[in-house]
C-alpha atoms as a PDB file:
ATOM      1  CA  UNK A   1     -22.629   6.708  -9.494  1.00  0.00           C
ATOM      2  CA  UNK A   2     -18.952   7.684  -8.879  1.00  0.00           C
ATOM      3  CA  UNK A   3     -16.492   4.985  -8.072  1.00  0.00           C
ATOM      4  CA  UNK A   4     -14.032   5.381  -5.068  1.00  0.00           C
ATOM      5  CA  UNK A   5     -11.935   1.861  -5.723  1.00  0.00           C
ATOM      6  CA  UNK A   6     -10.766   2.753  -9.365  1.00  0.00           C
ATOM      7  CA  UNK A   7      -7.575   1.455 -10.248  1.00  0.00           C
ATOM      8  CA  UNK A   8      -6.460   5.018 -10.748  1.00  0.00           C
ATOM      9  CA  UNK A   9      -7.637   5.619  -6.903  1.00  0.00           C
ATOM     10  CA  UNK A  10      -5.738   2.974  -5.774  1.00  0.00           C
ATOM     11  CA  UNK A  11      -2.211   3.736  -7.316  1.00  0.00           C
ATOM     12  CA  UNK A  12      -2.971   7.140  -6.258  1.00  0.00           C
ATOM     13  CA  UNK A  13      -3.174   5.940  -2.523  1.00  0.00           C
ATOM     14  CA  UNK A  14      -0.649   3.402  -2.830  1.00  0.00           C
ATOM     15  CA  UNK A  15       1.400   6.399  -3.786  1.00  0.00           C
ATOM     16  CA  UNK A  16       0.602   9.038  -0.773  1.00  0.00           C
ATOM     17  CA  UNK A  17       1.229   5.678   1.718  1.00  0.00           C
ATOM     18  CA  UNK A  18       4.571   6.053   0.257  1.00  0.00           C
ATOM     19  CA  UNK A  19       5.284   9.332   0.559  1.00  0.00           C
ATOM     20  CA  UNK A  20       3.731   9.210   3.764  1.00  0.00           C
ATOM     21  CA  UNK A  21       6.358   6.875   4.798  1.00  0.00           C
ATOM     22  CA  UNK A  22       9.415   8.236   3.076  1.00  0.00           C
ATOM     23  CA  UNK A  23       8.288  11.807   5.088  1.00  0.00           C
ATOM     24  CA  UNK A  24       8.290   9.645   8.531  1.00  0.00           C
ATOM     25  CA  UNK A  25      11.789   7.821   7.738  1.00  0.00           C
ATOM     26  CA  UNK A  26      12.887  10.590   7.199  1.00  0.00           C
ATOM     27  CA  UNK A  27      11.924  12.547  10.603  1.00  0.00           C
ATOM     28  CA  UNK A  28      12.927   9.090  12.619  1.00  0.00           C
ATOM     29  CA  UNK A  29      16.249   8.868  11.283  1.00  0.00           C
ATOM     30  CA  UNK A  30      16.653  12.990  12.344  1.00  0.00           C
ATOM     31  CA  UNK A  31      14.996  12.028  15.274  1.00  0.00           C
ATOM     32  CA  UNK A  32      17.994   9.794  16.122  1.00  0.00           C
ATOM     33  CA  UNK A  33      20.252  12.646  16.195  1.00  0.00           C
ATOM     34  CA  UNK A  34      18.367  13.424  19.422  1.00  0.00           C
ATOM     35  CA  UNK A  35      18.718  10.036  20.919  1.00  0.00           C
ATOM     36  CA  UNK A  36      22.668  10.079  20.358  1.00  0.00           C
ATOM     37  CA  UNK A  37      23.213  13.045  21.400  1.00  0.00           C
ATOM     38  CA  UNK A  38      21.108  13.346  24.783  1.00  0.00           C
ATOM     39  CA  UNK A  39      22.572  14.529  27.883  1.00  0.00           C
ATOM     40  CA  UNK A  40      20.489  14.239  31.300  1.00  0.00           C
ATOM     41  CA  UNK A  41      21.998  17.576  32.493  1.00  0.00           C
ATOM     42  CA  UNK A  42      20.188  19.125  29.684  1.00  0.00           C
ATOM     43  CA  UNK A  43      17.256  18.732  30.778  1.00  0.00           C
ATOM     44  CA  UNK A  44      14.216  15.996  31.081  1.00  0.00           C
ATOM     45  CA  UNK A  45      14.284  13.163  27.970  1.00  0.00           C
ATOM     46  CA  UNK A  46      12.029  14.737  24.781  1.00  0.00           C
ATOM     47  CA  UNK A  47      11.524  17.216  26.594  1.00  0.00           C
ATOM     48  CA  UNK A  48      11.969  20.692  24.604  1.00  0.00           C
ATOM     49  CA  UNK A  49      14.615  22.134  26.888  1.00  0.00           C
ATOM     50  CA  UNK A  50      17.134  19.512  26.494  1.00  0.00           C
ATOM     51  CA  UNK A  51      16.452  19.797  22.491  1.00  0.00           C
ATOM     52  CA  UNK A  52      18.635  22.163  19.846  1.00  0.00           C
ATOM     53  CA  UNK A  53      17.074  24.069  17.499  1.00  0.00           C
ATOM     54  CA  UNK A  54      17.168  21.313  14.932  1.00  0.00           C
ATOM     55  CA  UNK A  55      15.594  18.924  17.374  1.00  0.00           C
ATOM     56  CA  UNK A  56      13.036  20.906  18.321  1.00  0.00           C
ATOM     57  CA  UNK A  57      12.250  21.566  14.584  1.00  0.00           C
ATOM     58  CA  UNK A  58      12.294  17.941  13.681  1.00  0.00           C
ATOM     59  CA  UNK A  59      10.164  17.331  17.004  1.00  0.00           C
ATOM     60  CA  UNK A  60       7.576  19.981  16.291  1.00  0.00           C
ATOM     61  CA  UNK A  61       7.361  18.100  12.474  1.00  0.00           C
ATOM     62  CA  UNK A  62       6.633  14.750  13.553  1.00  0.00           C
ATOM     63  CA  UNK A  63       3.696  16.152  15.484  1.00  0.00           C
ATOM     64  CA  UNK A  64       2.176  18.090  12.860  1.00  0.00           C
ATOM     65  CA  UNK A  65       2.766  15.503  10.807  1.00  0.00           C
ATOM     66  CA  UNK A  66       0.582  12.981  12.960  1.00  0.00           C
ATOM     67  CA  UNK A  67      -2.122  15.722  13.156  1.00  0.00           C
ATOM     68  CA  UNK A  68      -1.844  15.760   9.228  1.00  0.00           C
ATOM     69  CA  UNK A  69      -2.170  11.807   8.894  1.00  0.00           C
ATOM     70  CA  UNK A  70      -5.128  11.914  11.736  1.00  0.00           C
ATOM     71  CA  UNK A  71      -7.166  13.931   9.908  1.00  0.00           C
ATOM     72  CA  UNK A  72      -6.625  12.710   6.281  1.00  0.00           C
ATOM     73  CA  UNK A  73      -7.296   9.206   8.005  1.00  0.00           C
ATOM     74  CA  UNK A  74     -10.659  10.357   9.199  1.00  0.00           C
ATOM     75  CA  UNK A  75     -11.169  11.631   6.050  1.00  0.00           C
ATOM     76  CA  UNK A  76     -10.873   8.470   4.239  1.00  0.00           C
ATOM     77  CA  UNK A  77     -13.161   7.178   6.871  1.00  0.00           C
ATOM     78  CA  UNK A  78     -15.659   9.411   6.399  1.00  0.00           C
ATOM     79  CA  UNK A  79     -15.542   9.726   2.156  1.00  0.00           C
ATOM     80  CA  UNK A  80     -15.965   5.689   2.837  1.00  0.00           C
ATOM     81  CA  UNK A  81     -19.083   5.829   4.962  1.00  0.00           C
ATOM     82  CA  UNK A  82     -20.353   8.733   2.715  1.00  0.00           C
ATOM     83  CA  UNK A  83     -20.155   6.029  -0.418  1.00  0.00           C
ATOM     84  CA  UNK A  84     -21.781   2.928   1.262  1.00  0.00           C
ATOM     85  CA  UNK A  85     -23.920   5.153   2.605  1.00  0.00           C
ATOM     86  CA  UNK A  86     -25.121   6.330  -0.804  1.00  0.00           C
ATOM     87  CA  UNK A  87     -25.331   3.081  -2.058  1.00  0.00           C
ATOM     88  CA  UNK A  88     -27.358   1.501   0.120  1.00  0.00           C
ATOM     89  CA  UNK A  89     -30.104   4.170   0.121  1.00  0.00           C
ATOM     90  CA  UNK A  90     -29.947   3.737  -4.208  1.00  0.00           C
ATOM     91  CA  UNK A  91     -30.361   0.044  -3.200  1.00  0.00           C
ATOM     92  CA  UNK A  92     -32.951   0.389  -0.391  1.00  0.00           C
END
């Protein structure tokens, strides 16, 4: 049987939580440009209208990154229920 909490696994995901939040202090702090530089006669707050090109692009980023972390989240979820699953049924 195959072993999902290795020590190896575990630095390895102690490592992508890192870069995972190096990649998001990075697109808040750019994200601040946007909150500095606002002006209401722009247009509607976050809304893409009242955004530069660089805003928009740093926008657009933070959402696709969510969508990225939402489904590698579920897929830690679901490699976890695959393992107990298997284990119990080599146990049963």
């Amino acid at each position: 049987m195959k072993k999902i909490f290795t020590i190896k696994n575990i630095l390895l995901g102690i490592f992508i939580i890192l870069i995972d939040l190096i990649v998001y202090l990075f697109l808040g702090v750019a994200m601040m440009d946007y909150d500095d530089f606002y002006e209401e006669s722009k247009g509607e707050y976050m809304s893409l209208e009242s955004m530069d090109t660089f805003q928009k692009s740093i926008f657009i980023s933070m959402n696709i990154w969510n969508i990225i972390n939402i489904v590698f989240v579920i897929f830690i979820i679901y490699k976890v229920y695959k393992h107990f699953t298997t284990i119990k049924q080599i146990h049963d």
